[in-house]
Protein backbone atom coordinates (compact mmCIF):
# COMPACT_ATOMS: atom_id res chain seq x y z
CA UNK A 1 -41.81 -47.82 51.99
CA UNK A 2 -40.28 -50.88 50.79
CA UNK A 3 -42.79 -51.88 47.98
CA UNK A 4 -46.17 -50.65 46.79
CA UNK A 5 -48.51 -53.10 45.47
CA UNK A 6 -51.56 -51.21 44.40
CA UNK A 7 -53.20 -49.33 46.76
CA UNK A 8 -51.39 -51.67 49.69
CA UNK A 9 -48.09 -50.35 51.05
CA UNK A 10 -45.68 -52.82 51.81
CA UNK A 11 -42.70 -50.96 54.75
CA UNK A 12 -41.37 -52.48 58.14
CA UNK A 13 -44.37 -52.10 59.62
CA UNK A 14 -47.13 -53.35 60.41
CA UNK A 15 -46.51 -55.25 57.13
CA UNK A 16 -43.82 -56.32 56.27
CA UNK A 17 -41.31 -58.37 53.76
CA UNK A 18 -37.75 -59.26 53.91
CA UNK A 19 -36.93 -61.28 50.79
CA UNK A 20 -38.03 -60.35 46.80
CA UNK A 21 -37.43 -63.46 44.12
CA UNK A 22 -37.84 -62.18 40.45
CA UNK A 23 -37.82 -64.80 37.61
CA UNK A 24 -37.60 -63.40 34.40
CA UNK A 25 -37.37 -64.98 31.08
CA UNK A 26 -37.01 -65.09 27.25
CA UNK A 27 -39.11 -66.65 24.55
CA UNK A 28 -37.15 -68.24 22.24
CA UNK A 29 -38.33 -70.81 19.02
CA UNK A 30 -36.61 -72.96 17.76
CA UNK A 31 -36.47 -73.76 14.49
CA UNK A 32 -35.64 -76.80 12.69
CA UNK A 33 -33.08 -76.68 9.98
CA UNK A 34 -32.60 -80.30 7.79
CA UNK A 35 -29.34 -81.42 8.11
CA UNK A 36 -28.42 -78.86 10.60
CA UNK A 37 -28.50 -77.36 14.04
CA UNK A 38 -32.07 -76.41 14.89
CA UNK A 39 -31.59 -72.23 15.31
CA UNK A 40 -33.22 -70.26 18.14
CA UNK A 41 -34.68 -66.81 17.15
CA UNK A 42 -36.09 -64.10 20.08
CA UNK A 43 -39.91 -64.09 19.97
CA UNK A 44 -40.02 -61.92 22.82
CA UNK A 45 -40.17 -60.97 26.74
CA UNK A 46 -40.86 -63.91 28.42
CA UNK A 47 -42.47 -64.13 31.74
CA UNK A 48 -41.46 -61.93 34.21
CA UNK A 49 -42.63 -63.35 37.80
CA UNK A 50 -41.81 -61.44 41.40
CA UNK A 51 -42.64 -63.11 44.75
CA UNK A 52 -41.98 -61.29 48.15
CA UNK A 53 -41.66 -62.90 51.02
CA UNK A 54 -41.97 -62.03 54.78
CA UNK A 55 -42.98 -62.36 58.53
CA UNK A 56 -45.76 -60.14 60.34
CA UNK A 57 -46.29 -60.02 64.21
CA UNK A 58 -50.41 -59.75 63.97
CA UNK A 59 -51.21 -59.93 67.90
CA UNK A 60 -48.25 -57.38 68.34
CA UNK A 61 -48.36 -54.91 65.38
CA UNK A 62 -50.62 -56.05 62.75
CA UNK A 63 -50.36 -56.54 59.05
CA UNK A 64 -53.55 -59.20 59.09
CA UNK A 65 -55.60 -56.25 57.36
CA UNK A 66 -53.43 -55.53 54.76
CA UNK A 67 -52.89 -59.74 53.83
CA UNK A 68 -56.45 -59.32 53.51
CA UNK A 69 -56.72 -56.87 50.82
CA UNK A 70 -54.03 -58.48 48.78
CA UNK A 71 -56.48 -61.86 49.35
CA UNK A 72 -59.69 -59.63 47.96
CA UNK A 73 -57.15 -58.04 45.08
CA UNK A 74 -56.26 -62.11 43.75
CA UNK A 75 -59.82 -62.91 44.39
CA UNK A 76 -60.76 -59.96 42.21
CA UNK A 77 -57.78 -60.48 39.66
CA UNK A 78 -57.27 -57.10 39.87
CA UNK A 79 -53.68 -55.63 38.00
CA UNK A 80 -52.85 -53.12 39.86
CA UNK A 81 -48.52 -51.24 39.39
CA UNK A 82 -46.11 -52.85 41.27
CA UNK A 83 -43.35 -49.97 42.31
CA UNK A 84 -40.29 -50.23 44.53
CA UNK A 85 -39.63 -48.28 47.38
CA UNK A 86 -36.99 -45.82 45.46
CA UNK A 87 -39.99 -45.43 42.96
CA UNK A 88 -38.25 -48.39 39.68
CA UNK A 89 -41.99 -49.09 38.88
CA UNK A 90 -42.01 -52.68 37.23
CA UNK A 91 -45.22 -52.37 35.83
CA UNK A 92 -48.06 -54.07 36.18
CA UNK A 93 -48.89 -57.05 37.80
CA UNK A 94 -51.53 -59.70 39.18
CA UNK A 95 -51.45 -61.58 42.48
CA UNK A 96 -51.57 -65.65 41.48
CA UNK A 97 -50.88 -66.94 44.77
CA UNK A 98 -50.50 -66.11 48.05
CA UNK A 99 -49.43 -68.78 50.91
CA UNK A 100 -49.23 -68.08 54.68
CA UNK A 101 -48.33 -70.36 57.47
CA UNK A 102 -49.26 -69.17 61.02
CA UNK A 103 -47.03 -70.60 64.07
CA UNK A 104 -47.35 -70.31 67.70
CA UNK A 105 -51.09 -69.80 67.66
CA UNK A 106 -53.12 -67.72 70.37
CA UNK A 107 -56.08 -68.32 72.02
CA UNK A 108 -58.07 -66.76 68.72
CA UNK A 109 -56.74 -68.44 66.30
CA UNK A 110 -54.29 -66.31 64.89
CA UNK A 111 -50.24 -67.05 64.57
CA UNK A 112 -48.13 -64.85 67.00
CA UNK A 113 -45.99 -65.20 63.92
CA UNK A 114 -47.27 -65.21 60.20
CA UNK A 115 -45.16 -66.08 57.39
CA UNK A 116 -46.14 -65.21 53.93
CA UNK A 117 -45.38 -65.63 50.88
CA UNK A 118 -46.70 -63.10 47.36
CA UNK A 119 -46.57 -64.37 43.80
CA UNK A 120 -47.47 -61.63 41.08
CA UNK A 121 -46.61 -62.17 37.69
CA UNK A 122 -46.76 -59.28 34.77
CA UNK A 123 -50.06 -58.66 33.38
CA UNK A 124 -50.81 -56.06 30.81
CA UNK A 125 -52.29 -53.09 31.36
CA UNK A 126 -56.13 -52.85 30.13
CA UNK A 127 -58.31 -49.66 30.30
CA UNK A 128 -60.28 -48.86 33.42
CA UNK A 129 -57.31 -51.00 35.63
CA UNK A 130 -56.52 -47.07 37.05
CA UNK A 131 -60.08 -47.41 38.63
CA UNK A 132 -59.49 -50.58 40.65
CA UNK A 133 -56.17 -48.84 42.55
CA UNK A 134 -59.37 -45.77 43.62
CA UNK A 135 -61.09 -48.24 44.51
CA UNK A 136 -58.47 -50.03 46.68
CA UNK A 137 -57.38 -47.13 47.99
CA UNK A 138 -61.55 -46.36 49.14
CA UNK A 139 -62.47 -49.79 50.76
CA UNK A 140 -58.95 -49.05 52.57
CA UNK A 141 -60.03 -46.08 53.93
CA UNK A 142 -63.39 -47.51 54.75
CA UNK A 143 -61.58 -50.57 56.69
CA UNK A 144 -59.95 -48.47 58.43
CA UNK A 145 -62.87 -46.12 59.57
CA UNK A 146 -61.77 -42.66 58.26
């Protein structure tokens, strides 16, 4: 497994990813001194944004199902833990965007190749978020006829 997201499992295949961007930042203030250097003081974590990126082979070993869910979960604005593959967990996160660019199209539609492209950034935890990941994992299992 390469990343978790959620209930959705993110590993060479059938979905897959083979680039991870993090942004991270500080808040800083500035504060205005007469006569004087205007001084910066640490208000904070700022942002802390991860986007993966990657290329799935739908007509040859899927992944379309699991883009799907992640479409429902930034629908939804579910937060849901974000965990790499050698278990760092970074915490938790909501998806903001999600862009995907098929190429090569077949006769239904559908790129032989589809790039795409996650952005989560950090959300805070809230009570009850636990239950959304049940869920996930549920109308997974129910996709998937089991």
């Amino acid at each position: 497994m390469l990343y978790l997201l959620g209930a959705v499992a993110v590993d060479t295949a059938p979905f897959s990813i083979d680039s991870m961007d993090r942004q991270s930042g500080a808040s800083i203030a500035a504060k205005p001194i007469i006569g004087g250097r205007q001084r910066k003081e640490n208000t904070g974590e700022g942002e802390d944004d991860i986007t993966i990126s990657g290329t799935i082979l739908p007509s040859r070993i899927g992944g379309l199902s699991e883009l799907e869910t992640l479409h429902g979960m930034r629908r939804s604005g579910a937060r849901f833990p974000l965990m790499r593959g050698d278990g760092y967990r970074y915490g938790w996160y909501v998806i903001n965007k999600i862009t995907e660019r098929h190429e090569h199209l077949m006769r239904d539609g559908v790129g032989f190749t589809v790039q795409h492209s996650i952005t989560m950034e950090q959300a805070d935890q809230i009570s009850g978020d636990g239950q959304q990941v049940i869920s996930g994992l549920l109308s997974l299992f129910n996709a998937l006829g089991l």
